[in-house]
PDB file of N, CA and C in Angstrom:
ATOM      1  N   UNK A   1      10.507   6.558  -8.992  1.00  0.00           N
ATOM      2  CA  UNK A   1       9.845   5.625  -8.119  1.00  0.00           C
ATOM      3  C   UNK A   1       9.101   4.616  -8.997  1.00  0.00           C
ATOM      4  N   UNK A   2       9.650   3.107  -8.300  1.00  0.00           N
ATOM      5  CA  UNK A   2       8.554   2.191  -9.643  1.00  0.00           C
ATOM      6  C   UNK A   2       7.164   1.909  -8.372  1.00  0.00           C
ATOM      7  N   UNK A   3       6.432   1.165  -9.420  1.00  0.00           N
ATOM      8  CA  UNK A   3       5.186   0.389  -8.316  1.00  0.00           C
ATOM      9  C   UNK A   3       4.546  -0.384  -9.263  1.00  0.00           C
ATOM     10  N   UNK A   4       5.084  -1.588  -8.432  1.00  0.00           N
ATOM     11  CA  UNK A   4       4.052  -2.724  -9.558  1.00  0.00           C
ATOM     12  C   UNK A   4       3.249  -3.494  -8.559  1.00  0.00           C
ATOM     13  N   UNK A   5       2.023  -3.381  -9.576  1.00  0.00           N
ATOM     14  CA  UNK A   5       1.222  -3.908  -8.943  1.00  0.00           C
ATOM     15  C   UNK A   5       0.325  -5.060  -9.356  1.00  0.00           C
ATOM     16  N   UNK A   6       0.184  -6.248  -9.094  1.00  0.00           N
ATOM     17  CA  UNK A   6      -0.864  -7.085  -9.443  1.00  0.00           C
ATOM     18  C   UNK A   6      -2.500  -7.397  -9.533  1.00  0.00           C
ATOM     19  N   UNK A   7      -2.461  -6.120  -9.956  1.00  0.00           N
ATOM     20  CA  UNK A   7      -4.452  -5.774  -9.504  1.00  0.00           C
ATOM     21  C   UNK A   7      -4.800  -4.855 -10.960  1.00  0.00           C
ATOM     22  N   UNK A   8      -5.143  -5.385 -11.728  1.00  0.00           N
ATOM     23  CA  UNK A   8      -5.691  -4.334 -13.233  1.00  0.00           C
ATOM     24  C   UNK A   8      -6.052  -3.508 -12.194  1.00  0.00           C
ATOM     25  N   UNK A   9      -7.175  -3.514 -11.801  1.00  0.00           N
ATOM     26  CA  UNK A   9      -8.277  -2.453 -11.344  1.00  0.00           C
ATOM     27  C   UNK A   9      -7.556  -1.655 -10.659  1.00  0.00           C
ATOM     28  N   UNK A  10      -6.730  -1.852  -9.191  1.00  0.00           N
ATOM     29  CA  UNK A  10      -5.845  -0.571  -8.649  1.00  0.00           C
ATOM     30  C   UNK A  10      -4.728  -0.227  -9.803  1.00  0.00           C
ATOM     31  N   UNK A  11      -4.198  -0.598 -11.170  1.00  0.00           N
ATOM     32  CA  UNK A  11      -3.335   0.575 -11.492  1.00  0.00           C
ATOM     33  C   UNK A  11      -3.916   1.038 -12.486  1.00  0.00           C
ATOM     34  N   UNK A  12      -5.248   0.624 -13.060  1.00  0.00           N
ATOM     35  CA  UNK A  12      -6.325   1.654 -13.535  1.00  0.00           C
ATOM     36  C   UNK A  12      -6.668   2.865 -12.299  1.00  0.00           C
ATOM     37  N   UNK A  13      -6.750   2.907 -11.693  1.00  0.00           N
ATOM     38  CA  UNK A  13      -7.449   3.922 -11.028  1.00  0.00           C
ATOM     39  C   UNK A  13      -6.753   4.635 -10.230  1.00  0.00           C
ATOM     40  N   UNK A  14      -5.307   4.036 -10.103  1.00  0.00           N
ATOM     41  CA  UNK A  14      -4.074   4.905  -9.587  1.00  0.00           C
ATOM     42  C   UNK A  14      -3.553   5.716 -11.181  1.00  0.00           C
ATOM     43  N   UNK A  15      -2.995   4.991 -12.190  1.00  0.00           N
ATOM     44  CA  UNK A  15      -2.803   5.503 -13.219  1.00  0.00           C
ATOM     45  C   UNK A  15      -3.826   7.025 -13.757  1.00  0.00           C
ATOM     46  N   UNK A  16      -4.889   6.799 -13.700  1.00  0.00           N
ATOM     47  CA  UNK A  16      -6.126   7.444 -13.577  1.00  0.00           C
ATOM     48  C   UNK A  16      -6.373   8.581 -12.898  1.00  0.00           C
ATOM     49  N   UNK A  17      -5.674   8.011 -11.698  1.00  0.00           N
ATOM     50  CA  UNK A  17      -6.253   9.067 -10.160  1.00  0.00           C
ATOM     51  C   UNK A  17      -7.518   9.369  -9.844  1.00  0.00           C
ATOM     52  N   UNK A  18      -8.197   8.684 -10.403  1.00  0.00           N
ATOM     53  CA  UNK A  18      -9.801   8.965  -9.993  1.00  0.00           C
ATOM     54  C   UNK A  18     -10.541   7.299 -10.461  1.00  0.00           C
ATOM     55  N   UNK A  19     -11.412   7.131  -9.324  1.00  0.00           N
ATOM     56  CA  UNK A  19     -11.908   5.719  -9.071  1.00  0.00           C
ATOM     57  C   UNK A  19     -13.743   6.479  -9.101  1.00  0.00           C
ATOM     58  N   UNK A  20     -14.228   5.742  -9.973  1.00  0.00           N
ATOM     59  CA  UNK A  20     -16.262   5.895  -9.805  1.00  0.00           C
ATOM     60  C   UNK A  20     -16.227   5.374  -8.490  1.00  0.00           C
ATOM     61  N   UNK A  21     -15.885   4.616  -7.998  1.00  0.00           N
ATOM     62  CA  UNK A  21     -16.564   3.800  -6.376  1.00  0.00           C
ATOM     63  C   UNK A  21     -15.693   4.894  -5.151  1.00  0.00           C
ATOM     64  N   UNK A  22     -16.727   5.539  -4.687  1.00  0.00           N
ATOM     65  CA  UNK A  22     -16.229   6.330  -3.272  1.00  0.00           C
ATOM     66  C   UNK A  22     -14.920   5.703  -2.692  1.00  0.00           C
ATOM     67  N   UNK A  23     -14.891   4.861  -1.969  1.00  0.00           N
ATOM     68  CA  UNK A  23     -13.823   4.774  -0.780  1.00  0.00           C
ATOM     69  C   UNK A  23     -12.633   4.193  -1.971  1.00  0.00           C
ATOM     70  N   UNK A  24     -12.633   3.608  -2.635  1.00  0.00           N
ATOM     71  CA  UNK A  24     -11.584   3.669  -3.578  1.00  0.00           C
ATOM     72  C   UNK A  24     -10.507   5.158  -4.298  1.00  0.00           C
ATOM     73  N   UNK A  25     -12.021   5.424  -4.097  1.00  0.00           N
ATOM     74  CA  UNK A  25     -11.495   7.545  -4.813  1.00  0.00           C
ATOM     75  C   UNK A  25     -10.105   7.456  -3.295  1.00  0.00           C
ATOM     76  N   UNK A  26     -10.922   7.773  -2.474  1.00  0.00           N
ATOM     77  CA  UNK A  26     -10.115   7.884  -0.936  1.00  0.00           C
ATOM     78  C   UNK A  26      -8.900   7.748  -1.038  1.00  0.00           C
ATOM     79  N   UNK A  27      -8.993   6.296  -1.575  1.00  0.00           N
ATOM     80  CA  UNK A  27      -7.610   5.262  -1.415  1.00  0.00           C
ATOM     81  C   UNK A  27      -6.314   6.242  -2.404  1.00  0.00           C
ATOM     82  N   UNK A  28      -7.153   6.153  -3.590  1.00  0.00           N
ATOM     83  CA  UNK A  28      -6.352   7.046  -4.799  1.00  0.00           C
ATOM     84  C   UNK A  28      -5.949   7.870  -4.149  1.00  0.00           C
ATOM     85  N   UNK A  29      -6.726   9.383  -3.797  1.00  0.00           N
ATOM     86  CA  UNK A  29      -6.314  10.261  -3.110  1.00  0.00           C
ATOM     87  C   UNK A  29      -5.315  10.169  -2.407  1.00  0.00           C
ATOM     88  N   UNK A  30      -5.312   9.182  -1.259  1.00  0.00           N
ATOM     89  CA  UNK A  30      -4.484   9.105  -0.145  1.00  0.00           C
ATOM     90  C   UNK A  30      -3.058   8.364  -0.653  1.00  0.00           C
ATOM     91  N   UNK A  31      -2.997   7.729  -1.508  1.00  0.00           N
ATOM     92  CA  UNK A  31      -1.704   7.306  -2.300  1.00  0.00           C
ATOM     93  C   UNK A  31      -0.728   8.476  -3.245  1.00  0.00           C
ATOM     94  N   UNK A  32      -1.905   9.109  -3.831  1.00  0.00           N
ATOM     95  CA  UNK A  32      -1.369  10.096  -4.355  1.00  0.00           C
ATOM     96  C   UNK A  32      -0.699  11.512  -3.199  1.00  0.00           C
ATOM     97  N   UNK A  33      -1.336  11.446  -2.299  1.00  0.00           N
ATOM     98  CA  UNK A  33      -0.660  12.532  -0.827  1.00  0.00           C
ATOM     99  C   UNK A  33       0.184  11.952  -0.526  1.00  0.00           C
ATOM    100  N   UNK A  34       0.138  10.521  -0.421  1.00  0.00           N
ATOM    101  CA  UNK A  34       1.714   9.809  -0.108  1.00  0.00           C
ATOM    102  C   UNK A  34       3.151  10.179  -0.946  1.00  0.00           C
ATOM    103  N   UNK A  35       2.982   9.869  -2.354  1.00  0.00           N
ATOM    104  CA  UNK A  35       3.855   9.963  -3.148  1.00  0.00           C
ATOM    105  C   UNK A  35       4.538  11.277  -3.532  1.00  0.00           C
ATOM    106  N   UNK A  36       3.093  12.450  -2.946  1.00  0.00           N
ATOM    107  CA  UNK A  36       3.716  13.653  -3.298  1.00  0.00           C
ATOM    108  C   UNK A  36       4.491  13.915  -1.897  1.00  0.00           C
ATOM    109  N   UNK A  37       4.360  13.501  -0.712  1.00  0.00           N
ATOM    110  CA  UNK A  37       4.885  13.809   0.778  1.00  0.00           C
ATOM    111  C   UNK A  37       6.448  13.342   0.904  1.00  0.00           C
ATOM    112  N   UNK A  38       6.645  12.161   0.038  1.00  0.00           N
ATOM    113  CA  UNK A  38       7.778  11.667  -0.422  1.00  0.00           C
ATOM    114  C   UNK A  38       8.489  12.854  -1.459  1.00  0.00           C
ATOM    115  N   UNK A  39       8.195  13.200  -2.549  1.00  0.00           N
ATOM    116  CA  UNK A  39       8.672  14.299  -3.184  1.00  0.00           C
ATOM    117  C   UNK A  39       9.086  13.444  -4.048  1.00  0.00           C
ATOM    118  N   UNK A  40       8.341  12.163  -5.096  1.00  0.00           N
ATOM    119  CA  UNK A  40       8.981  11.354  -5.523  1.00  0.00           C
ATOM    120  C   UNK A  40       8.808  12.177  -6.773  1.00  0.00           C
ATOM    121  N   UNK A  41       9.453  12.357  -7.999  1.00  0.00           N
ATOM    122  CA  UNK A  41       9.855  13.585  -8.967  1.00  0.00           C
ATOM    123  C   UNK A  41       9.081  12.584 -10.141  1.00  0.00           C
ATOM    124  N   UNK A  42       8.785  11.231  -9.949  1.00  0.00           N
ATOM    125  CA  UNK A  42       8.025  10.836 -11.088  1.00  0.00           C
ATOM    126  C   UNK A  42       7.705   9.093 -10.516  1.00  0.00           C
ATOM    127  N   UNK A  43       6.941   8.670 -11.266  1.00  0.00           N
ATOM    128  CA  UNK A  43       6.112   7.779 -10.883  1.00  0.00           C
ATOM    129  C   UNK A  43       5.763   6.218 -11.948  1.00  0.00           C
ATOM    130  N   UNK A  44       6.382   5.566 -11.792  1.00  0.00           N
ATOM    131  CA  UNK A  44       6.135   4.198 -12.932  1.00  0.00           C
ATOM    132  C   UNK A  44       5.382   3.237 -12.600  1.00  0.00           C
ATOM    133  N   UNK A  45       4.065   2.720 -12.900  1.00  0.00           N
ATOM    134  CA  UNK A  45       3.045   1.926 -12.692  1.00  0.00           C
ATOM    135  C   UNK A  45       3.045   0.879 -13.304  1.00  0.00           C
ATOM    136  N   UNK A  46       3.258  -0.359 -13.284  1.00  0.00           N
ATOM    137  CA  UNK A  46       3.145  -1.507 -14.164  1.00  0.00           C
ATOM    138  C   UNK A  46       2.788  -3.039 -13.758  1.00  0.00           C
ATOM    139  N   UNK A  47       1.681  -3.624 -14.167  1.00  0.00           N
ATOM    140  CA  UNK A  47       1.869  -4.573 -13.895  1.00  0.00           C
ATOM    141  C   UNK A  47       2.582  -5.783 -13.319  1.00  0.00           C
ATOM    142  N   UNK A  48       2.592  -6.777 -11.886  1.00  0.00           N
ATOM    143  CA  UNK A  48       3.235  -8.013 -12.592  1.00  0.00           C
ATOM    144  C   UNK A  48       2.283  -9.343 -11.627  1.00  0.00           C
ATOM    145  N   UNK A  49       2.234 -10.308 -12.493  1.00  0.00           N
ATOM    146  CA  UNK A  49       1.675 -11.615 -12.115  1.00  0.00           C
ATOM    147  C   UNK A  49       2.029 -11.316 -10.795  1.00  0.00           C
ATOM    148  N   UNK A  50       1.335 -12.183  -9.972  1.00  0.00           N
ATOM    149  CA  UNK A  50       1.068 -12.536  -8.700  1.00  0.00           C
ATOM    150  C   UNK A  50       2.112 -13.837  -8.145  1.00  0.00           C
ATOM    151  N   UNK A  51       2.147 -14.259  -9.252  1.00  0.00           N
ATOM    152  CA  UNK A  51       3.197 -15.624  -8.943  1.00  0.00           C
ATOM    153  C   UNK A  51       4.552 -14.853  -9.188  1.00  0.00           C
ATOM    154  N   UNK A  52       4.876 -14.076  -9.829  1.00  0.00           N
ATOM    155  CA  UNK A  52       5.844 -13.069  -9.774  1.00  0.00           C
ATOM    156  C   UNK A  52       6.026 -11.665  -8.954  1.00  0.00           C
ATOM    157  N   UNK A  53       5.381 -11.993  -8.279  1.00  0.00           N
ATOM    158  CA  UNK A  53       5.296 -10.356  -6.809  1.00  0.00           C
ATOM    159  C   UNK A  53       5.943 -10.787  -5.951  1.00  0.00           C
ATOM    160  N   UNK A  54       7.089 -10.508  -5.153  1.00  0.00           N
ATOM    161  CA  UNK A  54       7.393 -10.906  -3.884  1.00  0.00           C
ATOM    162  C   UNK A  54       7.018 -10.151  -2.903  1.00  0.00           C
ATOM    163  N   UNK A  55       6.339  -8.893  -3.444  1.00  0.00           N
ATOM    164  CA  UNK A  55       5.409  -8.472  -1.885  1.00  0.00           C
ATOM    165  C   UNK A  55       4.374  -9.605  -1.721  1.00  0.00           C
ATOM    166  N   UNK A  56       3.508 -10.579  -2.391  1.00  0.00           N
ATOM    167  CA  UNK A  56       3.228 -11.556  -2.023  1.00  0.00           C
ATOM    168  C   UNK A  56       3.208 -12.460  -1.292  1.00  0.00           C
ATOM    169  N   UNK A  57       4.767 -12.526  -0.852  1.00  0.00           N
ATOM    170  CA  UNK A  57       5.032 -13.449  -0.182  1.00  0.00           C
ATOM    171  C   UNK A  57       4.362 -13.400   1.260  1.00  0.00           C
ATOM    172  N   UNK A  58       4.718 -12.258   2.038  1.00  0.00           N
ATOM    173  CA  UNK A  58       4.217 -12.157   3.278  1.00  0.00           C
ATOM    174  C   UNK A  58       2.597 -12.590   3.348  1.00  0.00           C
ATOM    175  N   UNK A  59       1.725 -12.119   2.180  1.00  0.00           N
ATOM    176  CA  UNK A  59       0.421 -12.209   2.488  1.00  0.00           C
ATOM    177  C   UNK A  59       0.366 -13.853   2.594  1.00  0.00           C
ATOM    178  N   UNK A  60       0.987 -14.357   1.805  1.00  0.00           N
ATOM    179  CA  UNK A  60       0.761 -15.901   1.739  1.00  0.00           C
ATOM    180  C   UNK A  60       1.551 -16.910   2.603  1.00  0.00           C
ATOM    181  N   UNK A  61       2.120 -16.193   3.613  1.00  0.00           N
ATOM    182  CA  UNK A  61       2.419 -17.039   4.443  1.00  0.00           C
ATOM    183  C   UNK A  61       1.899 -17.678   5.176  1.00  0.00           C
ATOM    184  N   UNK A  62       1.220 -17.898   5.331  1.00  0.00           N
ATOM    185  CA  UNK A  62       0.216 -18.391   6.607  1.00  0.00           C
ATOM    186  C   UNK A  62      -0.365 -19.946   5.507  1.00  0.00           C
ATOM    187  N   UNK A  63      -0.309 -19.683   4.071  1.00  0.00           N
ATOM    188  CA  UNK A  63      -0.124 -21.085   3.321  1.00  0.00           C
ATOM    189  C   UNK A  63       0.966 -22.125   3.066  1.00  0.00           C
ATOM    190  N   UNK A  64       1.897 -21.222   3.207  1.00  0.00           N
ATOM    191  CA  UNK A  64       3.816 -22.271   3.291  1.00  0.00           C
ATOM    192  C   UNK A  64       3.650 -22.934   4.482  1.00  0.00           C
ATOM    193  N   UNK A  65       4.653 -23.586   4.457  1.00  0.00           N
ATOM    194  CA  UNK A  65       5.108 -24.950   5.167  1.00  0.00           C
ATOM    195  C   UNK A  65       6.546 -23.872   6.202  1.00  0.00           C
ATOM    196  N   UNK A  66       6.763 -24.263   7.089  1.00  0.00           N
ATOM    197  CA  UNK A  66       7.956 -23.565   7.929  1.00  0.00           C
ATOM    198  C   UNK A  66       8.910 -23.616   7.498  1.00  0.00           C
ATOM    199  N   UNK A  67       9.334 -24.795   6.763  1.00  0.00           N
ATOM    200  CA  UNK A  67      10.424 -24.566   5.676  1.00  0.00           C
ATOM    201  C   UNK A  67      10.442 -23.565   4.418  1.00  0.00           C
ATOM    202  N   UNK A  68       9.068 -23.567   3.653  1.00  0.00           N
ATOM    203  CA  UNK A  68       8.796 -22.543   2.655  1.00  0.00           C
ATOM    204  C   UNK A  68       9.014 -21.265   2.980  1.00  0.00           C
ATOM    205  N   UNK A  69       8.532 -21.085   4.475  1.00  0.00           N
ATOM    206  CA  UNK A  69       8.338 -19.366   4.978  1.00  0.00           C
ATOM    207  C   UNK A  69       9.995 -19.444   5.314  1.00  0.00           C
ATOM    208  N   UNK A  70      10.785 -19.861   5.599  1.00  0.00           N
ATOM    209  CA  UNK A  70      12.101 -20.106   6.064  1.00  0.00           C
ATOM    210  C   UNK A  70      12.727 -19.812   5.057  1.00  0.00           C
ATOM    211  N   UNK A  71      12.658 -20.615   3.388  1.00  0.00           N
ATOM    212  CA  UNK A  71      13.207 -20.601   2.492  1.00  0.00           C
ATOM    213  C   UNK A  71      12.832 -19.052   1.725  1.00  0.00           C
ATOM    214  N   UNK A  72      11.695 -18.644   1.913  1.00  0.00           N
ATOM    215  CA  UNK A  72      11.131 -16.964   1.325  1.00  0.00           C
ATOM    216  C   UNK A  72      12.067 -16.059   2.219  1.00  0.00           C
ATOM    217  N   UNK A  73      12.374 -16.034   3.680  1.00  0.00           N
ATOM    218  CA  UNK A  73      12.613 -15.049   4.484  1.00  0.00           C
ATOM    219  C   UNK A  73      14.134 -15.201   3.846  1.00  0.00           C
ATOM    220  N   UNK A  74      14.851 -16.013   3.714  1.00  0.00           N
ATOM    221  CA  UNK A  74      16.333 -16.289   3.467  1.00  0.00           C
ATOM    222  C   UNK A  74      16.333 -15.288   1.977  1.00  0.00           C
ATOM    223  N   UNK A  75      15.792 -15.739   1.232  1.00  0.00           N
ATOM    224  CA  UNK A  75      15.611 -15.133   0.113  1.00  0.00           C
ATOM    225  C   UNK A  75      15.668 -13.499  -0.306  1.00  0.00           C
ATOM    226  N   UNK A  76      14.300 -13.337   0.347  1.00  0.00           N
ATOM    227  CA  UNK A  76      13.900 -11.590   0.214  1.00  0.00           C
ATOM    228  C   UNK A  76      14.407 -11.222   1.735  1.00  0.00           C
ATOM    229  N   UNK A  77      14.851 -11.750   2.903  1.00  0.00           N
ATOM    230  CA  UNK A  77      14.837 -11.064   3.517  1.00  0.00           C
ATOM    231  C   UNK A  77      13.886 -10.835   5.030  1.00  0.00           C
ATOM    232  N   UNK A  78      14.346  -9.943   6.019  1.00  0.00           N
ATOM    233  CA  UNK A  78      13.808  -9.829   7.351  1.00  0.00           C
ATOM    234  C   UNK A  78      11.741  -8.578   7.055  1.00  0.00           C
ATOM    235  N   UNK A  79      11.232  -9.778   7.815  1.00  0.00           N
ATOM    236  CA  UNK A  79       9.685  -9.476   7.513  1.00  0.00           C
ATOM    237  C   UNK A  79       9.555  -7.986   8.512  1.00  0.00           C
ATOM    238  N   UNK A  80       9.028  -7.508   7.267  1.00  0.00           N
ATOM    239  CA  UNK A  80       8.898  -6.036   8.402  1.00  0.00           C
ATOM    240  C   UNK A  80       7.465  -5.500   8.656  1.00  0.00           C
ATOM    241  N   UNK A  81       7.253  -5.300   9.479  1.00  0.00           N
ATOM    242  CA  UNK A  81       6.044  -5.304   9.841  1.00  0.00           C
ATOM    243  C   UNK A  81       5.036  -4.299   8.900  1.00  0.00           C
ATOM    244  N   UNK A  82       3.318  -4.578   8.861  1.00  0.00           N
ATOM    245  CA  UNK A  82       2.808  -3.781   7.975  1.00  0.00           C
ATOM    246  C   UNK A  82       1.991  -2.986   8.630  1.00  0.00           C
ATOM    247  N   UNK A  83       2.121  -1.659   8.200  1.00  0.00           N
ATOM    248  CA  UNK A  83       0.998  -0.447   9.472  1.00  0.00           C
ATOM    249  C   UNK A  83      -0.165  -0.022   8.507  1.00  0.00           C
ATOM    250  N   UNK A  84      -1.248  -0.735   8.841  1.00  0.00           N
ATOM    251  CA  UNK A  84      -2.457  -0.639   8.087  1.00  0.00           C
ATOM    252  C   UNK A  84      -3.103   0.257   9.158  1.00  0.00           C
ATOM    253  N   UNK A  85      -3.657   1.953   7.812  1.00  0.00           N
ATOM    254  CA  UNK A  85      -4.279   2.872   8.322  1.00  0.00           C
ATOM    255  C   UNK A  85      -4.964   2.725   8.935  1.00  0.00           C
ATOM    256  N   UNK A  86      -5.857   3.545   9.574  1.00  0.00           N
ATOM    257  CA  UNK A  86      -7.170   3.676  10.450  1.00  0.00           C
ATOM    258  C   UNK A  86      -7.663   4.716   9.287  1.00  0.00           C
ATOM    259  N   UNK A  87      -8.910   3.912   8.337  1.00  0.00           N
ATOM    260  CA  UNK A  87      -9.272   5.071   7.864  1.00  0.00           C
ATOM    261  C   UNK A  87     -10.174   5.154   7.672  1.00  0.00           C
ATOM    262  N   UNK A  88     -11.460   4.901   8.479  1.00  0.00           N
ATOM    263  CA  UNK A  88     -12.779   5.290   9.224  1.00  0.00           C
ATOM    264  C   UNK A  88     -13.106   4.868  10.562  1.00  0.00           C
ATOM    265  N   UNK A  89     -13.871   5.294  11.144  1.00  0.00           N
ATOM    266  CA  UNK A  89     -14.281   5.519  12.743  1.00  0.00           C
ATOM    267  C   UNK A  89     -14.722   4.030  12.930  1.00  0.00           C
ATOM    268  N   UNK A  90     -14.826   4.436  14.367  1.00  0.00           N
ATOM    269  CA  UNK A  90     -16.263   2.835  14.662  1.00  0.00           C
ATOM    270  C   UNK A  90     -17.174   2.800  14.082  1.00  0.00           C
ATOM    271  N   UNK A  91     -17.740   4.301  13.526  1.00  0.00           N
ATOM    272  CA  UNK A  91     -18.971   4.159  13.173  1.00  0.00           C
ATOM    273  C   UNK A  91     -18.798   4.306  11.795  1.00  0.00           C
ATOM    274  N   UNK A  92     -17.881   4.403  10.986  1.00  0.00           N
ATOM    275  CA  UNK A  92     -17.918   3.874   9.556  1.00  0.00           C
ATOM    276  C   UNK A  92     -17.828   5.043   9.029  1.00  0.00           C
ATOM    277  N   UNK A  93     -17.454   6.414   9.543  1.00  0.00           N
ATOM    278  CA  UNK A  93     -17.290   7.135   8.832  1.00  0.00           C
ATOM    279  C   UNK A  93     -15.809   7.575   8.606  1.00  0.00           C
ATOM    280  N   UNK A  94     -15.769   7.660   7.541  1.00  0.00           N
ATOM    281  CA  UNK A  94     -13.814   8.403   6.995  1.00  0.00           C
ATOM    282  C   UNK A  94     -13.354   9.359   7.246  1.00  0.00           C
ATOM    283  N   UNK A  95     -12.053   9.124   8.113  1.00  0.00           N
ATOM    284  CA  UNK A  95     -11.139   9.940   9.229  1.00  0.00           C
ATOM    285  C   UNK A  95     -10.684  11.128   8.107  1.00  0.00           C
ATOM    286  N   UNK A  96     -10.286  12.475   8.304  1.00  0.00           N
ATOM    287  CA  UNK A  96      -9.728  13.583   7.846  1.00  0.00           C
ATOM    288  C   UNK A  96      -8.109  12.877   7.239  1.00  0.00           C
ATOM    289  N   UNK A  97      -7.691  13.157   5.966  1.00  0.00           N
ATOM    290  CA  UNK A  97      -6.532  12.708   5.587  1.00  0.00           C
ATOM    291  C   UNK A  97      -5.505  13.069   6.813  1.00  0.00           C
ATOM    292  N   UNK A  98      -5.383  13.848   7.258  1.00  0.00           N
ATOM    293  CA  UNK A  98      -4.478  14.094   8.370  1.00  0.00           C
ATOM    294  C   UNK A  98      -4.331  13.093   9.158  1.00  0.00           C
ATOM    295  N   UNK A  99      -5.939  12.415   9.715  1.00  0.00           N
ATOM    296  CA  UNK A  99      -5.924  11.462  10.613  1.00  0.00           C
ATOM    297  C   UNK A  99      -5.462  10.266  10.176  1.00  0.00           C
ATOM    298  N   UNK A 100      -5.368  10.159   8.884  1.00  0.00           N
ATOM    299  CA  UNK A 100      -5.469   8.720   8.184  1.00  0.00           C
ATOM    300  C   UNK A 100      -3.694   8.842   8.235  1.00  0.00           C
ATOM    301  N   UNK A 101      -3.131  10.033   7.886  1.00  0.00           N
ATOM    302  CA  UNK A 101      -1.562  10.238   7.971  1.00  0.00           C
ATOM    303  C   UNK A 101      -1.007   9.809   8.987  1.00  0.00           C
ATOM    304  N   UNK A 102      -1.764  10.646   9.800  1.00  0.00           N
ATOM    305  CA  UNK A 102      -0.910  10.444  11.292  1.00  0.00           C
ATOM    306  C   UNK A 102      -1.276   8.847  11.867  1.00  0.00           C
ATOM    307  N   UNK A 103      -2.066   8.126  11.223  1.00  0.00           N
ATOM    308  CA  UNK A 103      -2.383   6.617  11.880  1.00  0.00           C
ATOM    309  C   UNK A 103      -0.905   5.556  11.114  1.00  0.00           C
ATOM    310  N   UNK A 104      -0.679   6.635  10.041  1.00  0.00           N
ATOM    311  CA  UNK A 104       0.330   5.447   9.063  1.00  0.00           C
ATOM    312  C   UNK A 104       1.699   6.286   9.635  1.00  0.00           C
ATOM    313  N   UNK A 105       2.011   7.675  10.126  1.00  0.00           N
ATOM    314  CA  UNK A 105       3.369   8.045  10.280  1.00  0.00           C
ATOM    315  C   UNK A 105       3.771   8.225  11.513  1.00  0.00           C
ATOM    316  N   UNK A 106       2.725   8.629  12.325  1.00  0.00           N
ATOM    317  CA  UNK A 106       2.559   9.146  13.649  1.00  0.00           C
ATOM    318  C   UNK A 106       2.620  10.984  13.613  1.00  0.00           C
ATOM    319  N   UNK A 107       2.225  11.412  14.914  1.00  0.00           N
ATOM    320  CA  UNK A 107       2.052  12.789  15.156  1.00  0.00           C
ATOM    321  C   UNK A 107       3.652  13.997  15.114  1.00  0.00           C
ATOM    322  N   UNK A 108       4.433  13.160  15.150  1.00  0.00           N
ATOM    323  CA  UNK A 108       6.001  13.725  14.943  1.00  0.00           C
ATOM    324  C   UNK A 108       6.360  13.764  13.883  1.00  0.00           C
ATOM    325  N   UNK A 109       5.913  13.296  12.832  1.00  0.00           N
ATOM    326  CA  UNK A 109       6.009  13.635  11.408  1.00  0.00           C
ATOM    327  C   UNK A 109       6.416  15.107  10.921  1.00  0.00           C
ATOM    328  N   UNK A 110       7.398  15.760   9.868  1.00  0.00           N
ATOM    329  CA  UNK A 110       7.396  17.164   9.611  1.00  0.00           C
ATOM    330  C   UNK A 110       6.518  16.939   8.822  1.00  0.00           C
ATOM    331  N   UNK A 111       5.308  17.739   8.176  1.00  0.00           N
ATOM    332  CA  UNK A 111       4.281  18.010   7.203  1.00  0.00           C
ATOM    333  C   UNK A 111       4.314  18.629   5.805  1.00  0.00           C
ATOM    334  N   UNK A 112       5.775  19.633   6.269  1.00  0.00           N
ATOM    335  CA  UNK A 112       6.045  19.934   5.362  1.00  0.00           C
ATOM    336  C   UNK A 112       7.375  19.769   4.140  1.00  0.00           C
TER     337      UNK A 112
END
């Protein structure tokens, strides 16, 4: 499995697996339950520029021109939607990894 990422600081602290700032730890944690739920047998972390990411693209759409977002989608492809966890309450406190699972896979998931 590769993963590149454009953020020093997240592949320090993924590389790492442990973050000093609380809800970051979380994040680690919860990436690392991901990758092992996958059964991915090994793991490659590496850098790349931002002007060179095409997961990029989606975040920056909303700056292209309809032709630009036209000319990206032709390119990489059909935009698929992104399922951002639930991973604290209303009141700000952080959901049980289970809950945070089941917000990104749903409750039909096998677990094991």
């Amino acid at each position: 499995m590769e993963l590149w990422i454009d953020n020093a600081g997240a592949i320090g602290a993924l590389i790492k697996g442990y973050s000093g700032v609380p809800d970051v730890a979380r994040l680690v944690n919860l990436f690392e339950f991901s990758v092992a739920a996958l059964g991915a047998s090994s793991l490659y972390i590496d850098y790349v520029p931002s002007e060179s990411n095409p997961a990029d693209v989606p975040s920056r759409a909303h700056e292209m021109s309809v032709e630009e977002a036209s000319d990206a989608l032709a390119e990489y492809g059909q935009q698929v939607p992104m399922t951002v966890p639930s991973l604290a309450d209303q009141e700000g406190n952080w959901l049980s990894f289970i809950s945070i699972a089941t917000s990104i896979w749903g409750s039909g998931r096998d677990a094991s």
